[in-house]
PDB file of N, CA and C in Angstrom:
ATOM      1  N   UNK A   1      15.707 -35.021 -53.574  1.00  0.00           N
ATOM      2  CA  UNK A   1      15.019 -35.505 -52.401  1.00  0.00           C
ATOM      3  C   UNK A   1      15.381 -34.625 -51.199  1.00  0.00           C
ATOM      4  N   UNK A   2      14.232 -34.605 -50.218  1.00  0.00           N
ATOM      5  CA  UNK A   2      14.700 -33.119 -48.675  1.00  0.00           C
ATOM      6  C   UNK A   2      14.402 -34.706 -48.059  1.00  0.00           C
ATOM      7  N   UNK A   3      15.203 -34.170 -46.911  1.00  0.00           N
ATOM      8  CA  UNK A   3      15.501 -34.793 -45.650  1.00  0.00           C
ATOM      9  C   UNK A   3      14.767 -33.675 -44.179  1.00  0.00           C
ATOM     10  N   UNK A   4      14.069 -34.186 -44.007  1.00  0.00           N
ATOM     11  CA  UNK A   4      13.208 -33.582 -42.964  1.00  0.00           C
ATOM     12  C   UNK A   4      14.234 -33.956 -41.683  1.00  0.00           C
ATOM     13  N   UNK A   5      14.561 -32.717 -41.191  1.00  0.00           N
ATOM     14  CA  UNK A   5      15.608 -32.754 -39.633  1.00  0.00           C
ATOM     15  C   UNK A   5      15.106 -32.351 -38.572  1.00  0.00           C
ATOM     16  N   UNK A   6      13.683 -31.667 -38.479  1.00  0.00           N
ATOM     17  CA  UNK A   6      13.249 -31.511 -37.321  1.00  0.00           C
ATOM     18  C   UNK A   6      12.891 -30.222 -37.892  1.00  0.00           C
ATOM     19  N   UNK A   7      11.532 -29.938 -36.636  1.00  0.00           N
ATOM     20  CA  UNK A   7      10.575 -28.770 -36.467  1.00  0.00           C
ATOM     21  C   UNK A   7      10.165 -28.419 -37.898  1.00  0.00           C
ATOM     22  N   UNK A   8      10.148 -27.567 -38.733  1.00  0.00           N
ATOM     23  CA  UNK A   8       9.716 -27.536 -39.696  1.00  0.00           C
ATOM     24  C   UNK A   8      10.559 -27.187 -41.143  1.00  0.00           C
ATOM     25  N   UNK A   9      11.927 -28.036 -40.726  1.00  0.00           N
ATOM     26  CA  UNK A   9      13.041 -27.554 -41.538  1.00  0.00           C
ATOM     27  C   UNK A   9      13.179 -29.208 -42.472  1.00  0.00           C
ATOM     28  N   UNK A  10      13.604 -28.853 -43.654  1.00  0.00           N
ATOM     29  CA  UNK A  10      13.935 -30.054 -44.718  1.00  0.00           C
ATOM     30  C   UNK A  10      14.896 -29.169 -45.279  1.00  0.00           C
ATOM     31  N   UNK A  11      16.326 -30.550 -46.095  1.00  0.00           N
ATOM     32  CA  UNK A  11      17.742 -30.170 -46.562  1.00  0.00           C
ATOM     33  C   UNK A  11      17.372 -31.099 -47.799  1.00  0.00           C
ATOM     34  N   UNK A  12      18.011 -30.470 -48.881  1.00  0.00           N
ATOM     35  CA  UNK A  12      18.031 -31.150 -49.890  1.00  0.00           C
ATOM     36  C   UNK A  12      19.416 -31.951 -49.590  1.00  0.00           C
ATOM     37  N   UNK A  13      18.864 -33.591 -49.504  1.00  0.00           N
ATOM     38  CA  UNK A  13      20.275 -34.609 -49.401  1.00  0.00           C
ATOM     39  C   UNK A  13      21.436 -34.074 -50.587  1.00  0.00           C
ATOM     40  N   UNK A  14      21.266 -33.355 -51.178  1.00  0.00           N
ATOM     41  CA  UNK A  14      22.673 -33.267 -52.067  1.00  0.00           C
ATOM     42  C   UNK A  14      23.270 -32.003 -51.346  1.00  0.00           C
ATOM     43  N   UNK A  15      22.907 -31.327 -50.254  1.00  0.00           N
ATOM     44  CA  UNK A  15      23.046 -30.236 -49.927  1.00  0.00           C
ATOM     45  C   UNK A  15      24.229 -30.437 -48.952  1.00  0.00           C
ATOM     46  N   UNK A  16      23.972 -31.635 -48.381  1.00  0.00           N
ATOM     47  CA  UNK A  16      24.400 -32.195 -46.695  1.00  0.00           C
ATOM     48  C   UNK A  16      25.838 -32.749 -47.205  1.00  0.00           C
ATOM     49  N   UNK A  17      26.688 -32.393 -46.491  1.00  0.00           N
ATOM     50  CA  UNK A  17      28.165 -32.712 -45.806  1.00  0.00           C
ATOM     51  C   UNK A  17      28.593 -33.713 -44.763  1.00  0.00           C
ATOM     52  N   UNK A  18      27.411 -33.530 -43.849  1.00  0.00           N
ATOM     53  CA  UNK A  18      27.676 -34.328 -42.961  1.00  0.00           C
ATOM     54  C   UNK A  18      26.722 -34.325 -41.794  1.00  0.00           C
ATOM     55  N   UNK A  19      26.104 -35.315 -41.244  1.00  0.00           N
ATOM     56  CA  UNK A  19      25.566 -35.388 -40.262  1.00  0.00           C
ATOM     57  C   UNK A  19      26.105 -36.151 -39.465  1.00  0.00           C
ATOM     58  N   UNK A  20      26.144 -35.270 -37.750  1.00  0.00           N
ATOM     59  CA  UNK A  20      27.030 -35.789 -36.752  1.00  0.00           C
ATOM     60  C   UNK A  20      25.968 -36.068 -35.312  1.00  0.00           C
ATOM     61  N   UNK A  21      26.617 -36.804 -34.328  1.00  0.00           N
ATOM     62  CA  UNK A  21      26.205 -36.763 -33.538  1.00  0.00           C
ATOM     63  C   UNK A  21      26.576 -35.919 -32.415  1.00  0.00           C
ATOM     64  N   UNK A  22      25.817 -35.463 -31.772  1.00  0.00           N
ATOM     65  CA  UNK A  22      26.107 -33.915 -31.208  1.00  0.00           C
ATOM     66  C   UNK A  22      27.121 -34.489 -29.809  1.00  0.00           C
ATOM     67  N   UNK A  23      26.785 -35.379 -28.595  1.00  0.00           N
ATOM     68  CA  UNK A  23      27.353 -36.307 -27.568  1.00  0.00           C
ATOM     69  C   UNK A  23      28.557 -36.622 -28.348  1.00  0.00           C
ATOM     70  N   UNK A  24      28.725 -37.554 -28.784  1.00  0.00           N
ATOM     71  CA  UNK A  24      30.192 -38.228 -29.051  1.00  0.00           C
ATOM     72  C   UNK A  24      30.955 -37.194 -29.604  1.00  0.00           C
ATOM     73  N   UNK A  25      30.491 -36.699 -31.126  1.00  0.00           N
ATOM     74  CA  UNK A  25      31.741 -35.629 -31.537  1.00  0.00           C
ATOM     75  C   UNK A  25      32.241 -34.202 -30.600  1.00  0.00           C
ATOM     76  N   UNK A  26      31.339 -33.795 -29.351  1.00  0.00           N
ATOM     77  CA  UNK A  26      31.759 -32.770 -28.576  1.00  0.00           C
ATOM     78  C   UNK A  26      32.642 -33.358 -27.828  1.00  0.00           C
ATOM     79  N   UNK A  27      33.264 -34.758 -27.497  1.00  0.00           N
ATOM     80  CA  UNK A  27      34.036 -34.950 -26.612  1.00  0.00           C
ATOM     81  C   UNK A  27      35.482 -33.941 -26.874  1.00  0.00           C
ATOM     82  N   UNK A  28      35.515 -33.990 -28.460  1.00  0.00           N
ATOM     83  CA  UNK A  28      36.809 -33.508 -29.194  1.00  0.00           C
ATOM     84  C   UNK A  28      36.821 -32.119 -28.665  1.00  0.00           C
ATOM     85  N   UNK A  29      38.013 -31.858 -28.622  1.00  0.00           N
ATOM     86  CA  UNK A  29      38.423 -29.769 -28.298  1.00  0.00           C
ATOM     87  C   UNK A  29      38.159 -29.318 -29.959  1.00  0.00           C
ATOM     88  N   UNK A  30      38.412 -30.133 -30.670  1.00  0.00           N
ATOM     89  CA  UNK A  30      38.560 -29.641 -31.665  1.00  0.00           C
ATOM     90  C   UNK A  30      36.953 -29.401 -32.790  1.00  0.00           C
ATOM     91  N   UNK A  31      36.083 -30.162 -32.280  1.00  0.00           N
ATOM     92  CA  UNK A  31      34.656 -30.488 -32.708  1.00  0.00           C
ATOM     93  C   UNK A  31      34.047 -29.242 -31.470  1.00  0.00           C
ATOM     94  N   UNK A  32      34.241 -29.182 -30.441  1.00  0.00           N
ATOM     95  CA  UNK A  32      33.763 -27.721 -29.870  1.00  0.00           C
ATOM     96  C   UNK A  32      34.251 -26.760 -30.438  1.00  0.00           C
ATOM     97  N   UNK A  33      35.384 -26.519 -30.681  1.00  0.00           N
ATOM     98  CA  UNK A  33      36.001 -24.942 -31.672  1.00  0.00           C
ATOM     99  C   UNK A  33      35.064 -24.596 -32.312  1.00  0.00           C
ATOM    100  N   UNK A  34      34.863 -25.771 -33.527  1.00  0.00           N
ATOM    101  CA  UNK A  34      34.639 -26.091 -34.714  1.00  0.00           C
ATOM    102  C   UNK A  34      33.307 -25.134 -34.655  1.00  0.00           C
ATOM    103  N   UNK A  35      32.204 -25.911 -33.431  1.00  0.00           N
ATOM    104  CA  UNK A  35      30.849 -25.577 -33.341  1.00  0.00           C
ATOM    105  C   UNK A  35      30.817 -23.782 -32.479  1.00  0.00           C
ATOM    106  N   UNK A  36      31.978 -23.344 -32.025  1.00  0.00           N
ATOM    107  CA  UNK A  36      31.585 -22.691 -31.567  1.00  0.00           C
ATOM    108  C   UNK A  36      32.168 -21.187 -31.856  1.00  0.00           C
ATOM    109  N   UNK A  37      33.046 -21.922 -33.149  1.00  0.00           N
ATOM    110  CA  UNK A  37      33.220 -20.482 -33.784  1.00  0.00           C
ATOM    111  C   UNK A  37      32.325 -20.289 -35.347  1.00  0.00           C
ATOM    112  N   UNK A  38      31.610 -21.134 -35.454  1.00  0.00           N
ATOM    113  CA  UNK A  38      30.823 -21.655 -36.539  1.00  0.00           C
ATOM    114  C   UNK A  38      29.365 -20.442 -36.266  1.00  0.00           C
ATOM    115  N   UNK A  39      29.028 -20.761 -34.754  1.00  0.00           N
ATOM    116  CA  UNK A  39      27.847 -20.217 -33.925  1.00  0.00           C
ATOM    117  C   UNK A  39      28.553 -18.682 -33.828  1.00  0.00           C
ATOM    118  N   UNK A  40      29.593 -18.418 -33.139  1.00  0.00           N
ATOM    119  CA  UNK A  40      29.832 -16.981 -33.215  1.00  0.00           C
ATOM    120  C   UNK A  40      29.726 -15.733 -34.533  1.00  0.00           C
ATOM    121  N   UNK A  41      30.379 -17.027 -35.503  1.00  0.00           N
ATOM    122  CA  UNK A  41      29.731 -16.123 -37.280  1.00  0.00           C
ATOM    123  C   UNK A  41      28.792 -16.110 -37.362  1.00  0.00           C
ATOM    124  N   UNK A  42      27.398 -17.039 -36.977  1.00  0.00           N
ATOM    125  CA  UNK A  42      26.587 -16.951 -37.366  1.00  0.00           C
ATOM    126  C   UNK A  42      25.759 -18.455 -38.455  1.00  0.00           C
ATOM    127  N   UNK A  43      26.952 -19.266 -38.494  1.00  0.00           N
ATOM    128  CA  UNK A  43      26.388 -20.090 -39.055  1.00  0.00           C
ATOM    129  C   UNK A  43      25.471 -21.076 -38.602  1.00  0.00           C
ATOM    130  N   UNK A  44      25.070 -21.226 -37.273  1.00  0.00           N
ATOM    131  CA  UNK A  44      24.178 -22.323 -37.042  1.00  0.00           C
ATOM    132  C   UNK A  44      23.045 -21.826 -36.430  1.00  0.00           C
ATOM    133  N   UNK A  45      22.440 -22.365 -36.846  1.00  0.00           N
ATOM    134  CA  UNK A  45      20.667 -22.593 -36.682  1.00  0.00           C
ATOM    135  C   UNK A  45      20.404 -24.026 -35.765  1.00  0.00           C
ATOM    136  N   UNK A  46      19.473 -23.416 -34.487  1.00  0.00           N
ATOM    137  CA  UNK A  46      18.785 -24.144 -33.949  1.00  0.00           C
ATOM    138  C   UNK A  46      17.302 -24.551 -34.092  1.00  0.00           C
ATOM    139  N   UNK A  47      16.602 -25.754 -34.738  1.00  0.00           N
ATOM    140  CA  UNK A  47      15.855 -25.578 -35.240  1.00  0.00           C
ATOM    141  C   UNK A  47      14.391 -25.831 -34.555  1.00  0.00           C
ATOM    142  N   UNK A  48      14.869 -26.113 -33.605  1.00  0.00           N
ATOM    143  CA  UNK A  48      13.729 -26.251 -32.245  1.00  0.00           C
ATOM    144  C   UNK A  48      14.296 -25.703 -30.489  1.00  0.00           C
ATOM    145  N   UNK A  49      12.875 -25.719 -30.433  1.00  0.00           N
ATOM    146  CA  UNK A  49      13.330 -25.434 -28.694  1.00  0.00           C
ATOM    147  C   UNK A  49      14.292 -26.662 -28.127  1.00  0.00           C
ATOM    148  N   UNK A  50      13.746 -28.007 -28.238  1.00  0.00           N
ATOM    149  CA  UNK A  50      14.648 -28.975 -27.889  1.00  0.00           C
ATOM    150  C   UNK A  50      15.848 -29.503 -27.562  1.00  0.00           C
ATOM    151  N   UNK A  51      16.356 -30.104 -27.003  1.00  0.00           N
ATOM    152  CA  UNK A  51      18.077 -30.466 -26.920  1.00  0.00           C
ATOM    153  C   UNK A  51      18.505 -30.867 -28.319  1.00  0.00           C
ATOM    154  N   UNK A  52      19.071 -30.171 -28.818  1.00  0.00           N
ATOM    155  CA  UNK A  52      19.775 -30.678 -30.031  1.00  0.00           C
ATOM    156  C   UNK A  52      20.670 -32.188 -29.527  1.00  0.00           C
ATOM    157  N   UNK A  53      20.123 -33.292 -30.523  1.00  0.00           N
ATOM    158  CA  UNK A  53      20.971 -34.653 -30.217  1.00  0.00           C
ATOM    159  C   UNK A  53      22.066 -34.921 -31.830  1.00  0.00           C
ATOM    160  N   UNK A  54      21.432 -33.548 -32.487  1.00  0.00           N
ATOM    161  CA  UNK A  54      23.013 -33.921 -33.698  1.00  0.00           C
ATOM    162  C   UNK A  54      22.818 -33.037 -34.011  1.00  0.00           C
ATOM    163  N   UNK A  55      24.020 -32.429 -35.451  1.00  0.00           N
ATOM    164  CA  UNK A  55      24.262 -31.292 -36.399  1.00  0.00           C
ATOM    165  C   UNK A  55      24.450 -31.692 -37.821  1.00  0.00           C
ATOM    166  N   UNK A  56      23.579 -30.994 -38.365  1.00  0.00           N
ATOM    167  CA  UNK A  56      23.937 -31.408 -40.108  1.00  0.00           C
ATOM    168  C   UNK A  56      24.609 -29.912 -40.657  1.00  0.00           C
ATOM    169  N   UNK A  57      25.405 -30.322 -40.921  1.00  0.00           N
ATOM    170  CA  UNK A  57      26.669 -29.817 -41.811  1.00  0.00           C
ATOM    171  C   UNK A  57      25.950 -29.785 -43.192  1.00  0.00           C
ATOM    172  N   UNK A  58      26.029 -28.029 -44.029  1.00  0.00           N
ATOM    173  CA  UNK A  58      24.969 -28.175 -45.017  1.00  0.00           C
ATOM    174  C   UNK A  58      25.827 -27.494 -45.942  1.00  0.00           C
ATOM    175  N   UNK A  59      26.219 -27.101 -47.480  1.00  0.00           N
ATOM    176  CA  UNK A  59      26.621 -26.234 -47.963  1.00  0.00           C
ATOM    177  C   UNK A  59      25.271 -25.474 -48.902  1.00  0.00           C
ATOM    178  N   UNK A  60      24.869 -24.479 -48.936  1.00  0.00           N
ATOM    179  CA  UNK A  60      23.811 -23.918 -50.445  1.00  0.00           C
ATOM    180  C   UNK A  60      24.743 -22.603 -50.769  1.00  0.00           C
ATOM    181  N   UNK A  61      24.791 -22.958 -52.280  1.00  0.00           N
ATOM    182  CA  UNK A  61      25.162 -21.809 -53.085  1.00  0.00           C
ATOM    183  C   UNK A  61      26.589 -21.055 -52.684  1.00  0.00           C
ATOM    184  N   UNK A  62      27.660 -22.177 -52.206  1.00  0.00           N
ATOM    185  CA  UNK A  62      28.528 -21.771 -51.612  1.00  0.00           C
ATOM    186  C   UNK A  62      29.064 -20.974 -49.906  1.00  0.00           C
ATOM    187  N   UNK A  63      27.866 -21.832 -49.655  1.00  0.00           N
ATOM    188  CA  UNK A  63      27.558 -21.110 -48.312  1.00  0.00           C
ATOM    189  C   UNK A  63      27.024 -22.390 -46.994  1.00  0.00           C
ATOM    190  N   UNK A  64      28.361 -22.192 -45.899  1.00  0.00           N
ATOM    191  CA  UNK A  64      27.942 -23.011 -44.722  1.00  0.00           C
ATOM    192  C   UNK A  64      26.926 -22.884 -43.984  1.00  0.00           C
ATOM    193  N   UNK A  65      25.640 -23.564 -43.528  1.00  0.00           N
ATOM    194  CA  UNK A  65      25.101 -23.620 -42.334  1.00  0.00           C
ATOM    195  C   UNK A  65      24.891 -24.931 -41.954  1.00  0.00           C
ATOM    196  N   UNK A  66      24.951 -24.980 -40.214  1.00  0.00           N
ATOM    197  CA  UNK A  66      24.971 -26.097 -39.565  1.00  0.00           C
ATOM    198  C   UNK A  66      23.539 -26.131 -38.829  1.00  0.00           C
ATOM    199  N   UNK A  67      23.050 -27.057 -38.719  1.00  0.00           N
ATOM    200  CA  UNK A  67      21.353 -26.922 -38.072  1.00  0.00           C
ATOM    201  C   UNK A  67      21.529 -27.702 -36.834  1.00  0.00           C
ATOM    202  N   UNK A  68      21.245 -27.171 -35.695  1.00  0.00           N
ATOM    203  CA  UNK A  68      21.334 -28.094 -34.737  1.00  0.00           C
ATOM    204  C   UNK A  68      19.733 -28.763 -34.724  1.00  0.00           C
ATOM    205  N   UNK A  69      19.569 -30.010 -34.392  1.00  0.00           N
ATOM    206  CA  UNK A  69      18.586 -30.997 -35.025  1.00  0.00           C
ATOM    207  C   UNK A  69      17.950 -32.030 -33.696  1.00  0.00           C
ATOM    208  N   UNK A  70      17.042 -31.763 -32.991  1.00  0.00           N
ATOM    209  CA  UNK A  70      16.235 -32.936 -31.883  1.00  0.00           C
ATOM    210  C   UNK A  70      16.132 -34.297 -32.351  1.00  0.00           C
ATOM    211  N   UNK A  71      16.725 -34.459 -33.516  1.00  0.00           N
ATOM    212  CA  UNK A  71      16.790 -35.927 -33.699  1.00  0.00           C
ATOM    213  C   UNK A  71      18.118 -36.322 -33.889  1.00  0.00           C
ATOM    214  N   UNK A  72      17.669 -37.873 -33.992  1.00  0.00           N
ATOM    215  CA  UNK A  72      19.402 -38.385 -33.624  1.00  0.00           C
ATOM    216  C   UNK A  72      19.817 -39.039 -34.793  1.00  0.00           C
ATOM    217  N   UNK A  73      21.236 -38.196 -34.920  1.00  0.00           N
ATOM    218  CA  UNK A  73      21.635 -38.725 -36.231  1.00  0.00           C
ATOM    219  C   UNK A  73      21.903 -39.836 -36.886  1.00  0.00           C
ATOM    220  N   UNK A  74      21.785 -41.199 -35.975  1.00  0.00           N
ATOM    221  CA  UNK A  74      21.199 -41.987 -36.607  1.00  0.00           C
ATOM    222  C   UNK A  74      20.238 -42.472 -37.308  1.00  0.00           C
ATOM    223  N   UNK A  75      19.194 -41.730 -36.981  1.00  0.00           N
ATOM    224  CA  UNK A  75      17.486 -41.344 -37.453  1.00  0.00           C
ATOM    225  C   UNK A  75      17.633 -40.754 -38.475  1.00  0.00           C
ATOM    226  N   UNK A  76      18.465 -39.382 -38.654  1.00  0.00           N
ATOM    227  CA  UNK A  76      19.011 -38.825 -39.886  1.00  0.00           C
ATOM    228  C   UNK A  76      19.256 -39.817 -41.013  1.00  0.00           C
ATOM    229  N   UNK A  77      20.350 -40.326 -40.768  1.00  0.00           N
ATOM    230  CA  UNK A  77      21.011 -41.367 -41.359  1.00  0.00           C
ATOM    231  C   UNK A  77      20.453 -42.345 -41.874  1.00  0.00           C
ATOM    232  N   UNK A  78      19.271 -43.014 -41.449  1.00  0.00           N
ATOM    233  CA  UNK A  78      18.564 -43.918 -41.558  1.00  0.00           C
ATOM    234  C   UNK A  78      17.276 -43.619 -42.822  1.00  0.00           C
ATOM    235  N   UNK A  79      16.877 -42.593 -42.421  1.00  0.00           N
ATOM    236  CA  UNK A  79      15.908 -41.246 -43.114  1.00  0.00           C
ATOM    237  C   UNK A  79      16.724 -40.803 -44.853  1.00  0.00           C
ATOM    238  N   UNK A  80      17.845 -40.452 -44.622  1.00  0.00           N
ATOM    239  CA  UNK A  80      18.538 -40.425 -46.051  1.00  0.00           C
ATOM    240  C   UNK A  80      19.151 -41.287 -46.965  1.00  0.00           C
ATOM    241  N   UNK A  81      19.767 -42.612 -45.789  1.00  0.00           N
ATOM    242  CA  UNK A  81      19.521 -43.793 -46.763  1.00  0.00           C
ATOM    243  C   UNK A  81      18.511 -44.318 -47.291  1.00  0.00           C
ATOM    244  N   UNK A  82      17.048 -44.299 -46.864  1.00  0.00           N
ATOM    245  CA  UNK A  82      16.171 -44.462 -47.372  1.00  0.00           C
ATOM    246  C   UNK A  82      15.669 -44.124 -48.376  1.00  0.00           C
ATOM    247  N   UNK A  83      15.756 -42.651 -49.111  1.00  0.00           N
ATOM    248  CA  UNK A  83      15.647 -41.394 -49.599  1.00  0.00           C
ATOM    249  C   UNK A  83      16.428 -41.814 -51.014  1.00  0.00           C
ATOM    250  N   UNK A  84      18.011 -42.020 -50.184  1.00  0.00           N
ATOM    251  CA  UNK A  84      18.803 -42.062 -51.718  1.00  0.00           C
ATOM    252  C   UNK A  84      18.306 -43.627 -52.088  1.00  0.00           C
ATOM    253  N   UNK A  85      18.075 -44.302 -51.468  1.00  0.00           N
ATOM    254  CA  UNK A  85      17.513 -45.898 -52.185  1.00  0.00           C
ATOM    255  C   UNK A  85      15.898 -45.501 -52.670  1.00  0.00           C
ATOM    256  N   UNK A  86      15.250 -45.170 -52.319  1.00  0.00           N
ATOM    257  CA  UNK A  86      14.083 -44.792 -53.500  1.00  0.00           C
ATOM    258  C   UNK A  86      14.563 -43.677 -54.832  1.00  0.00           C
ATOM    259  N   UNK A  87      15.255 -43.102 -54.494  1.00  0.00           N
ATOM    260  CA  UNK A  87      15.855 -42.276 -56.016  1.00  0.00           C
ATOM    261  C   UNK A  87      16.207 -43.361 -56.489  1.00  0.00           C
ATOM    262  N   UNK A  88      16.768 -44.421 -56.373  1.00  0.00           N
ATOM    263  CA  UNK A  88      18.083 -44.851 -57.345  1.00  0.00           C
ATOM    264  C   UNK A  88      16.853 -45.640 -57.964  1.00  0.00           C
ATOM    265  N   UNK A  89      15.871 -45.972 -57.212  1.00  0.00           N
ATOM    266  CA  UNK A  89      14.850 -47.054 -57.934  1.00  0.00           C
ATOM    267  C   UNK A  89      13.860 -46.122 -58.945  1.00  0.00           C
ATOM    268  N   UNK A  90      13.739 -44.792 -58.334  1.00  0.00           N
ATOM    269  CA  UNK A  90      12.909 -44.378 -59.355  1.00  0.00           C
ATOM    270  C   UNK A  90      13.386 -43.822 -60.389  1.00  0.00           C
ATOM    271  N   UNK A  91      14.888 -43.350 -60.488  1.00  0.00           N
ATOM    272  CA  UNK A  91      15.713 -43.414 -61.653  1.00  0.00           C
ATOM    273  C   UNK A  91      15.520 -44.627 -62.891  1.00  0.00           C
ATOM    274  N   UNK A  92      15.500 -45.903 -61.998  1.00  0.00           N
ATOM    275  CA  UNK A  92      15.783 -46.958 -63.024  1.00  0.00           C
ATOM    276  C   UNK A  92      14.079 -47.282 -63.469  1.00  0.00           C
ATOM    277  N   UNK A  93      12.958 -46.687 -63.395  1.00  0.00           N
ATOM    278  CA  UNK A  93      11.977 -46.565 -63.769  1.00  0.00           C
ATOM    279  C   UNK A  93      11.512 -46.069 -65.005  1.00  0.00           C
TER     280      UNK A  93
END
């Protein structure tokens, strides 16, 4: 199952690590490092013009990227629980 995160980008939910909220987790020194030596390698992608309101944390093929995302990761969240509860039903089909 993909998880649609904004503009014209989808993550395969088995892909995702973590989706955060961009406000609360920057309060941390340690959640800015995080994002901003992440961005200096090269790992994050902005995926719209928009204010990014979260970050999904992604691994493919052994490999980090973080997407900064105009939606809010509760919406995320809400969007992939949904996702993994129709798999589990169409599994048992």
């Amino acid at each position: 199952m993909f998880l649609h995160i904004g503009g014209d980008y989808v993550v395969s939910l088995r892909n995702i690590i973590a989706i955060m909220d961009l406000e609360t987790t920057t309060i941390s020194k340690d959640t800015k490092e995080f994002l901003k030596i992440a961005e200096e390698e090269g790992f994050v992608k902005s995926i719209t013009e928009e204010i990014p309101k979260s970050f999904i944390i992604t691994e493919i093929d052994k490999k980090s990227k973080i997407y900064l995302s105009p939606i809010s990761s509760i919406t995320l969240q809400k969007r992939a629980r949904f996702l993994e509860e129709k798999a589990k039903i169409l599994r048992k089909v």
